[in-house]
Protein backbone atom coordinates (compact mmCIF):
# COMPACT_ATOMS: atom_id res chain seq x y z
CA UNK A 1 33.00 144.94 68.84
CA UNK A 2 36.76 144.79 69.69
CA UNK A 3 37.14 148.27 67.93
CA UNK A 4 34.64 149.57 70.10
CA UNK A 5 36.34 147.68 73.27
CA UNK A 6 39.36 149.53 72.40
CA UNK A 7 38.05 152.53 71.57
CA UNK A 8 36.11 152.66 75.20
CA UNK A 9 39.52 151.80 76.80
CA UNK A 10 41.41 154.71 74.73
CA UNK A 11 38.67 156.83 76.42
CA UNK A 12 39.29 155.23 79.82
CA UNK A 13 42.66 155.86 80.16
CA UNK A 14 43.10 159.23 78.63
CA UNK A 15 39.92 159.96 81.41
CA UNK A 16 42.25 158.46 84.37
CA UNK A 17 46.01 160.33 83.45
CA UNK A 18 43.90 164.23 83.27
CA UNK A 19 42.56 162.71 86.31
CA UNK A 20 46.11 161.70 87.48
CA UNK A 21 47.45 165.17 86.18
CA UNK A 22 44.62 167.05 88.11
CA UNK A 23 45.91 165.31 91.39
CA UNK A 24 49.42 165.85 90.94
CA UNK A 25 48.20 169.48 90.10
CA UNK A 26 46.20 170.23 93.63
CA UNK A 27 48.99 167.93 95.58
CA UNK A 28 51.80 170.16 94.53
CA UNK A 29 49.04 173.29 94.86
CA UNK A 30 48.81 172.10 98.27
CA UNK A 31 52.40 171.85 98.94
CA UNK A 32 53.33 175.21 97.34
CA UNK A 33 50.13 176.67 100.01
CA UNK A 34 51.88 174.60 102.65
CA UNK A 35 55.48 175.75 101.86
CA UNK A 36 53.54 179.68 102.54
CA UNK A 37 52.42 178.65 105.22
CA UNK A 38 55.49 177.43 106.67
CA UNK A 39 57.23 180.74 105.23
CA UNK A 40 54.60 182.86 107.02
CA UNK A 41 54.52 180.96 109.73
CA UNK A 42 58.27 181.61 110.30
CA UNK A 43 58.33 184.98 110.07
CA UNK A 44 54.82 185.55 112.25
CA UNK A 45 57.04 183.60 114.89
CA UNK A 46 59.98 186.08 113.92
CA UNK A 47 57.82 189.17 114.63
CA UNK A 48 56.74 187.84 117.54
CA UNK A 49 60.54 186.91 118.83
CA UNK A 50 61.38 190.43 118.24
CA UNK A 51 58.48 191.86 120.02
CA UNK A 52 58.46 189.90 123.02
CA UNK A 53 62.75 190.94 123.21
CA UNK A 54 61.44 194.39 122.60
CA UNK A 55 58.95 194.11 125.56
CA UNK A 56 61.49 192.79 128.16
CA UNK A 57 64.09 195.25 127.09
CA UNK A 58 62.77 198.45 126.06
CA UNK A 59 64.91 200.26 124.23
CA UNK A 60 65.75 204.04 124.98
CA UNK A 61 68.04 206.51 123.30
CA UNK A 62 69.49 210.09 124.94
CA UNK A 63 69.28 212.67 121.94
CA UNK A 64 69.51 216.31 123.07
CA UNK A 65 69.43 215.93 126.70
CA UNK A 66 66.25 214.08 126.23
CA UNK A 67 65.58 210.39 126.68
CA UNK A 68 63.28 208.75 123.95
CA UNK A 69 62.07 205.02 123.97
CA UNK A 70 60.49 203.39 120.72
CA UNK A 71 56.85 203.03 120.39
CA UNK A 72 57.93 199.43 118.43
CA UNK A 73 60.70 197.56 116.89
CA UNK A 74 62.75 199.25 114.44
CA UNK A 75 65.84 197.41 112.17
CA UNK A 76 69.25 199.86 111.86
CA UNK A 77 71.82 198.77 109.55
CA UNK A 78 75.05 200.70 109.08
CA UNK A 79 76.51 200.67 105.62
CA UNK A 80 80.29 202.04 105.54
CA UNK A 81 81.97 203.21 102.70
CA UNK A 82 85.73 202.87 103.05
CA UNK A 83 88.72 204.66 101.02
CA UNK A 84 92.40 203.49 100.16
CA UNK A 85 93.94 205.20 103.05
CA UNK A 86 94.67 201.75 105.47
CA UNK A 87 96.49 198.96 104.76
CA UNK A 88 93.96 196.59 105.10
CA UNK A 89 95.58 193.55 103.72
CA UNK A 90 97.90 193.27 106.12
CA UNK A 91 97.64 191.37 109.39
CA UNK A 92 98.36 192.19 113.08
CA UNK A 93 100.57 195.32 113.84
CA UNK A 94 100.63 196.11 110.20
CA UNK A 95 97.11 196.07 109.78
CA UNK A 96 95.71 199.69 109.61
CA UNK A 97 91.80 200.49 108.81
CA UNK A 98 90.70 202.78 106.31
CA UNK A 99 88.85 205.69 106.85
CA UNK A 100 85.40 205.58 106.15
CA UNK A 101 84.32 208.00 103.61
CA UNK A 102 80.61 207.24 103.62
CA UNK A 103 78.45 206.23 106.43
CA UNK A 104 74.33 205.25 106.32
CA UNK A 105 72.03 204.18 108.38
CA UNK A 106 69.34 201.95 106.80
CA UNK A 107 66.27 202.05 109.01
CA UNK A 108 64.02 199.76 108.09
CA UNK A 109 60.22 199.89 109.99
CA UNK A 110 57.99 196.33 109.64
CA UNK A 111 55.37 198.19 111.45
CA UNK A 112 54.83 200.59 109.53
CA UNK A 113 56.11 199.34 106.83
CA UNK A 114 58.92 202.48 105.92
CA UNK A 115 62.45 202.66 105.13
CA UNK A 116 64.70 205.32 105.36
CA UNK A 117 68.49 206.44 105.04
CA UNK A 118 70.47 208.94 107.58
CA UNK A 119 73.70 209.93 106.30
CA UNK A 120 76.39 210.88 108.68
CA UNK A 121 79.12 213.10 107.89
CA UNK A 122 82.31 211.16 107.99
CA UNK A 123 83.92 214.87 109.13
CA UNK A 124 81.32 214.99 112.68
CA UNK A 125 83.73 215.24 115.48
CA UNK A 126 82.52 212.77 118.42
CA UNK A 127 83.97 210.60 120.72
CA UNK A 128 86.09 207.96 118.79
CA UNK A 129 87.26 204.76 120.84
CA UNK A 130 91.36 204.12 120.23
CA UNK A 131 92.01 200.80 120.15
CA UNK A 132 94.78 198.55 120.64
CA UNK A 133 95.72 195.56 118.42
CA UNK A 134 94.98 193.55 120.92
CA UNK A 135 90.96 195.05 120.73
CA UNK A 136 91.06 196.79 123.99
CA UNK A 137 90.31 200.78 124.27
CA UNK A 138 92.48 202.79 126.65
CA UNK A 139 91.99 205.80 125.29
CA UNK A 140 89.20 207.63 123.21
CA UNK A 141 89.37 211.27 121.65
CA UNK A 142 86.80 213.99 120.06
CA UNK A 143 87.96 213.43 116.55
CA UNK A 144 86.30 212.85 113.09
CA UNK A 145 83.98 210.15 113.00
CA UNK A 146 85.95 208.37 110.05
CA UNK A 147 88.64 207.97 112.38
CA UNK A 148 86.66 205.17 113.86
CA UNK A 149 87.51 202.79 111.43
CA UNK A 150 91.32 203.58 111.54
CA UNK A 151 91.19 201.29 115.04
CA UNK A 152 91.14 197.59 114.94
CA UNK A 153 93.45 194.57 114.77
CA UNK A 154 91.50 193.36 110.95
CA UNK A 155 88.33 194.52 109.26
CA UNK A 156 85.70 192.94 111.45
CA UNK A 157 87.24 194.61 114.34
CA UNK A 158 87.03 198.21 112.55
CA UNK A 159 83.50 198.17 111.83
CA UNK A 160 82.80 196.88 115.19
CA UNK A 161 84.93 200.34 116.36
CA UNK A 162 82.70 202.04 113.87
CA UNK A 163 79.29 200.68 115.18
CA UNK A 164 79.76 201.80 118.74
CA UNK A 165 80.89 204.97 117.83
CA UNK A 166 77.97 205.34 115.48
CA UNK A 167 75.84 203.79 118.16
CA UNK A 168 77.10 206.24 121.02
CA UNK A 169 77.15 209.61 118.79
CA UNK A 170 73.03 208.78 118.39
CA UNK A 171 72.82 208.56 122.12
CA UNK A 172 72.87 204.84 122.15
CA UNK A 173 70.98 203.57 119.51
CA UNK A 174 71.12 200.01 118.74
CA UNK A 175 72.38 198.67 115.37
CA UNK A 176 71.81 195.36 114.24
CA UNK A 177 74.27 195.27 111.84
CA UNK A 178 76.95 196.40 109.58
CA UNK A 179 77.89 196.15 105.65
CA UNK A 180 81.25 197.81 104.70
CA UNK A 181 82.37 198.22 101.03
CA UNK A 182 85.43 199.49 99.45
CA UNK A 183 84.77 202.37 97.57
CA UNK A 184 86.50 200.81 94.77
CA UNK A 185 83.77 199.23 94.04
CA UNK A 186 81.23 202.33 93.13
CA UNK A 187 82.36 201.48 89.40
CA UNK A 188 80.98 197.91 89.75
CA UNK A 189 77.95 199.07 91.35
CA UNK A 190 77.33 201.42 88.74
CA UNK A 191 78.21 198.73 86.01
CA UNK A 192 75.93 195.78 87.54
CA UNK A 193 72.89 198.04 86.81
CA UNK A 194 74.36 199.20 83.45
CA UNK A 195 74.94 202.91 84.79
CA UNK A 196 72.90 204.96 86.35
CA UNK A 197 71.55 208.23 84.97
CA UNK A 198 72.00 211.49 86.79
CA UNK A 199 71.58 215.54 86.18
CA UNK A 200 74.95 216.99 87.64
CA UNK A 201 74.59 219.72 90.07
CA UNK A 202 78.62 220.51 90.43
CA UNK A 203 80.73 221.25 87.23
CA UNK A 204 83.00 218.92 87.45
CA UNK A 205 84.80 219.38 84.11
CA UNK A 206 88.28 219.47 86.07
CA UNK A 207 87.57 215.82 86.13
CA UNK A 208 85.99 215.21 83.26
CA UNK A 209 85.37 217.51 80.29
CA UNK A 210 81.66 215.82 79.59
CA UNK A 211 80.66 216.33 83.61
CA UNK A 212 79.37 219.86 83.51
CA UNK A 213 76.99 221.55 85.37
CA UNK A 214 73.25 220.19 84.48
CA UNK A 215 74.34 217.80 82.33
CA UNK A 216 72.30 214.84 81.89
CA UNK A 217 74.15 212.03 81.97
CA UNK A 218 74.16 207.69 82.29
CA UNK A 219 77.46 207.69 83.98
CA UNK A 220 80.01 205.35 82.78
CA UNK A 221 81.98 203.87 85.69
CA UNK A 222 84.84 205.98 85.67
CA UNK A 223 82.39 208.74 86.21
CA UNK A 224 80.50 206.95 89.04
CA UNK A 225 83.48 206.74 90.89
CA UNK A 226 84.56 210.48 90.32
CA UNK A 227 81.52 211.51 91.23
CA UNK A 228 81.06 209.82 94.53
CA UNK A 229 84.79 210.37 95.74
CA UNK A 230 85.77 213.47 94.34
CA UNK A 231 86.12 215.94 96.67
CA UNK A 232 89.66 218.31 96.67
CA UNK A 233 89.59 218.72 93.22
CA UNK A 234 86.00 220.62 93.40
CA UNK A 235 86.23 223.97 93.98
CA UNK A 236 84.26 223.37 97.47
CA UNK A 237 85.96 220.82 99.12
CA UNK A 238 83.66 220.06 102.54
CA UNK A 239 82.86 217.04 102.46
CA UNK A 240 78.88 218.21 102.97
CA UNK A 241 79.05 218.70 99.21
CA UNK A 242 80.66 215.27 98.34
CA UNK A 243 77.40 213.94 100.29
CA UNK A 244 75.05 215.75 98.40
CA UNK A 245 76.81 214.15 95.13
CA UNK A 246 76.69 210.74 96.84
CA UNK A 247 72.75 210.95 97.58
CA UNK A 248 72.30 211.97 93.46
CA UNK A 249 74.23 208.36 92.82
CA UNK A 250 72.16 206.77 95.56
CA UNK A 251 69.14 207.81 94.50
CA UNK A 252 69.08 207.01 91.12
CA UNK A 253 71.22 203.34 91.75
CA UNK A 254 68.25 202.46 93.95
CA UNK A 255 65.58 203.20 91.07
CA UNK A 256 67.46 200.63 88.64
CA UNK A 257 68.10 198.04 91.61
CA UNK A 258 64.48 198.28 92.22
CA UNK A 259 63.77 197.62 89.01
CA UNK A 260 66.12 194.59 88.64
CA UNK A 261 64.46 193.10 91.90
CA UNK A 262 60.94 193.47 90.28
CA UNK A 263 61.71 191.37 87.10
CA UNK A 264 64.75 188.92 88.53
CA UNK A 265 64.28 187.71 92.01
CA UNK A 266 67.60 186.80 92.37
CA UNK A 267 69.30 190.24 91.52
CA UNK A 268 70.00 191.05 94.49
CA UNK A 269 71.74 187.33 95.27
CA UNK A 270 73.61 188.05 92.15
CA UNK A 271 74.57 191.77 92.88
CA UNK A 272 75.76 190.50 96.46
CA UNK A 273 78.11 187.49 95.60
CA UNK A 274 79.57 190.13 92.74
CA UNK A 275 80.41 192.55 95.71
CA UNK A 276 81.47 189.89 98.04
CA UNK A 277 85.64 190.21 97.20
CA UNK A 278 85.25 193.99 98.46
CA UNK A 279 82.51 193.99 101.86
CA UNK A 280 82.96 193.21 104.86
CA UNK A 281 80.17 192.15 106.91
CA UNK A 282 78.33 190.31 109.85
CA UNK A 283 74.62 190.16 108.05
CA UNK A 284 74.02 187.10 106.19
CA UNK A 285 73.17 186.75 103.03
CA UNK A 286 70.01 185.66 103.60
CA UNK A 287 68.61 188.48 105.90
CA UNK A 288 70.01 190.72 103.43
CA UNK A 289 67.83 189.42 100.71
CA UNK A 290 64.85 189.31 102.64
CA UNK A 291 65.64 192.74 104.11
CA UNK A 292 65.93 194.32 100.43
CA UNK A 293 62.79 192.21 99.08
CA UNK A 294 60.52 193.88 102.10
CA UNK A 295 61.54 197.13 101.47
CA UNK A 296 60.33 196.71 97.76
CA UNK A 297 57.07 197.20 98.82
CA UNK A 298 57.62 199.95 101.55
CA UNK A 299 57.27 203.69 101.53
CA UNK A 300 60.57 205.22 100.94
CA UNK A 301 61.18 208.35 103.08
CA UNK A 302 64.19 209.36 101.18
CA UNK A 303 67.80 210.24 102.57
CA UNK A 304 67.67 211.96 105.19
CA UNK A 305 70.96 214.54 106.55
CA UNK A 306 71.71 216.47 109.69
CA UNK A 307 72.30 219.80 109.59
CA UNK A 308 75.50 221.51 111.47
CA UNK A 309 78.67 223.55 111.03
CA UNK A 310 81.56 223.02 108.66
CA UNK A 311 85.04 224.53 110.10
CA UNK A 312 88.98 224.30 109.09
CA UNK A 313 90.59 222.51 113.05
CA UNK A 314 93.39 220.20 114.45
CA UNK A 315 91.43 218.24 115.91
CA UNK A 316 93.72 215.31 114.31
CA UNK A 317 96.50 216.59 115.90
CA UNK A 318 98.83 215.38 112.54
CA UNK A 319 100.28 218.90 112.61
CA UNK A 320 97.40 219.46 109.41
CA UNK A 321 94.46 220.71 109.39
CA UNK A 322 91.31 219.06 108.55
CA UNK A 323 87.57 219.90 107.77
CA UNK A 324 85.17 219.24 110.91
CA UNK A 325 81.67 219.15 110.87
CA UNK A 326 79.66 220.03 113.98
CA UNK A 327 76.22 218.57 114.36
CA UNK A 328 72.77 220.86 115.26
CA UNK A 329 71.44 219.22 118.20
CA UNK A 330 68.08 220.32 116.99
CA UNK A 331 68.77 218.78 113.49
CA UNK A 332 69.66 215.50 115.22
CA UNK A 333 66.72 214.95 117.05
CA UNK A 334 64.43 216.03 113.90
CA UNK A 335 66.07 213.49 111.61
CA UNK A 336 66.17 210.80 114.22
CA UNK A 337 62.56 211.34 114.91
CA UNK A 338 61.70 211.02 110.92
CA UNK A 339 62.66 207.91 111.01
CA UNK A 340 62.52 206.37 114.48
CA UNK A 341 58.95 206.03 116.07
CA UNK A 342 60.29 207.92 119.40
CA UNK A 343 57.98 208.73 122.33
CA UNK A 344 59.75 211.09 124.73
CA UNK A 345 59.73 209.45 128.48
CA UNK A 346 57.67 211.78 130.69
CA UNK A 347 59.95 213.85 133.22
CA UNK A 348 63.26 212.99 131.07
């Protein structure tokens, strides 16, 4: 009788803990649903911030003597590649920017869920604010748009000088933020995804003896960073063709990140602390993420350029003369309207 007592209390208590385990399983369900709740609650109240800002200030832009206003929100994010040229460890009158060798706009539409890139030729003559150490502008020139970064008392202050010019070249367009990287760090970006494979369209033996002309290649580092930077050692130097090399790199770099993302959530955490020593930056870390994780699921429409003229001037006035790229007015408004939802205001 005891036997059975214990048996029947064996039973008992075995039936109680997968009773106790099923709880604990549908309480911390029922957390994990309210944690996504509380996640989608946040950002439904995020969309709706943005919109209502939207609503009270519509936003317009003036792009070929036209003004355009956006049919809905629309994120911009300038990403600035920098060279060696500045001395950018040094502080107040030493301090001297470098010139930014490769400028993007990341677009990035929730609505519609798109993303897209415009690159800008760091050669495009525009109007390029010249400040003072002390951040003021009493002067501004038609010069090359890498000049931009040049002005500035540190680093923040250069991309700042960047972003308006940026901003006022595209007739106004509001950017919501900036990422700048060293160039010197192309090698770790190619590294960090364990090197990206590309078909060359350049020969670029000069360089390299195993870089030739449709070569297939995974690029070692070295290689990454020749073939993003180089540009006077190729037998055509405009800086149109260095872009064209840049967008083969970017292309296939995003394909591995993308990857990475898919099967390690925090790739994109890791890839940004390793890249931390050589950006400069006012997005945090955190939108950053989030930005890169919603674009994993969005159409991409590519890289898109803007067409113009390539020409030997002074506009520098250094006593040399420099490449300067003149942009199609037409081009401009096509590529801003592939990736901007832009409704032209009647009778403007």
């Amino acid at each position: 009788m005891n036997g059975k007592k214990k048996t029947m209390r064996a039973v008992i208590e075995i039936i109680i803990a997968v009773l106790v385990i099923i709880a604990v399983y549908f309480i911390i369900r029922g957390m994990d649903r309210h944690d996504v709740c509380i996640r989608q609650a946040a950002i439904e109240n995020e969309t709706q911030r943005v919109w209502k800002e939207f609503q009270e200030k519509p936003v317009s832009i003036k792009l070929h003597k036209k003004t355009w206003k956006f049919a809905h929100p629309v994120q911009t994010y300038l990403f600035i590649g920098t060279d060696k040229s500045g001395n950018e460890d040094a502080e107040g009158e030493e301090y001297h920017g470098s010139m930014a060798d490769a400028l993007m706009l990341v677009v990035v539409d929730k609505e519609e869920k798109t993303y897209g890139i415009l690159q800008l030729n760091r050669d495009t003559i525009t109007e390029v604010p010249m400040l003072l150490q002390d951040g003021s502008a009493n002067a501004s020139a038609q010069m090359q748009l890498c000049t931009a970064h040049w002005y500035g008392k540190d680093k923040a202050a250069s991309c700042d000088n960047t972003v308006e010019t940026v901003s006022k070249m595209l007739g106004g367009l509001p950017i919501d933020g900036y990422y700048a990287l060293k160039m010197d760090a192309m090698p770790l970006l190619n590294h960090e995804v364990g090197g990206v494979t590309v078909t060359l369209e350049d020969d670029m033996t000069k360089l390299d003896p195993a870089m030739k002309k449709g070569a297939t290649l995974t690029l070692t580092d070295r290689q990454a960073e020749l073939l993003m930077q180089s540009r006077y050692a190729m037998d055509d130097d405009r800086n149109t063709q260095r872009m064209r090399r840049q967008q083969i790199f970017l292309n296939a770099f995003m394909k591995k990140i993308k990857k990475q993302n898919a099967g390690d959530v925090n790739a994109t955490v890791k890839l940004y602390d390793r890249l931390r020593p050589y950006a400069t930056t006012d997005i945090k870390m955190n939108d950053l993420t989030a930005l890169l994780k919603d674009m994993q699921g969005y159409t991409d429409k590519g890289i898109i350029t803007i067409d113009g003229t390539s020409k030997i001037g002074e506009k520098l006035h250094d006593g040399k003369k420099h490449w300067e790229f003149y942009m199609d007015e037409d081009s401009l408004e096509t590529s801003m309207k592939q990736l901007y939802p832009l409704v032209q205001e009647k009778g403007k």
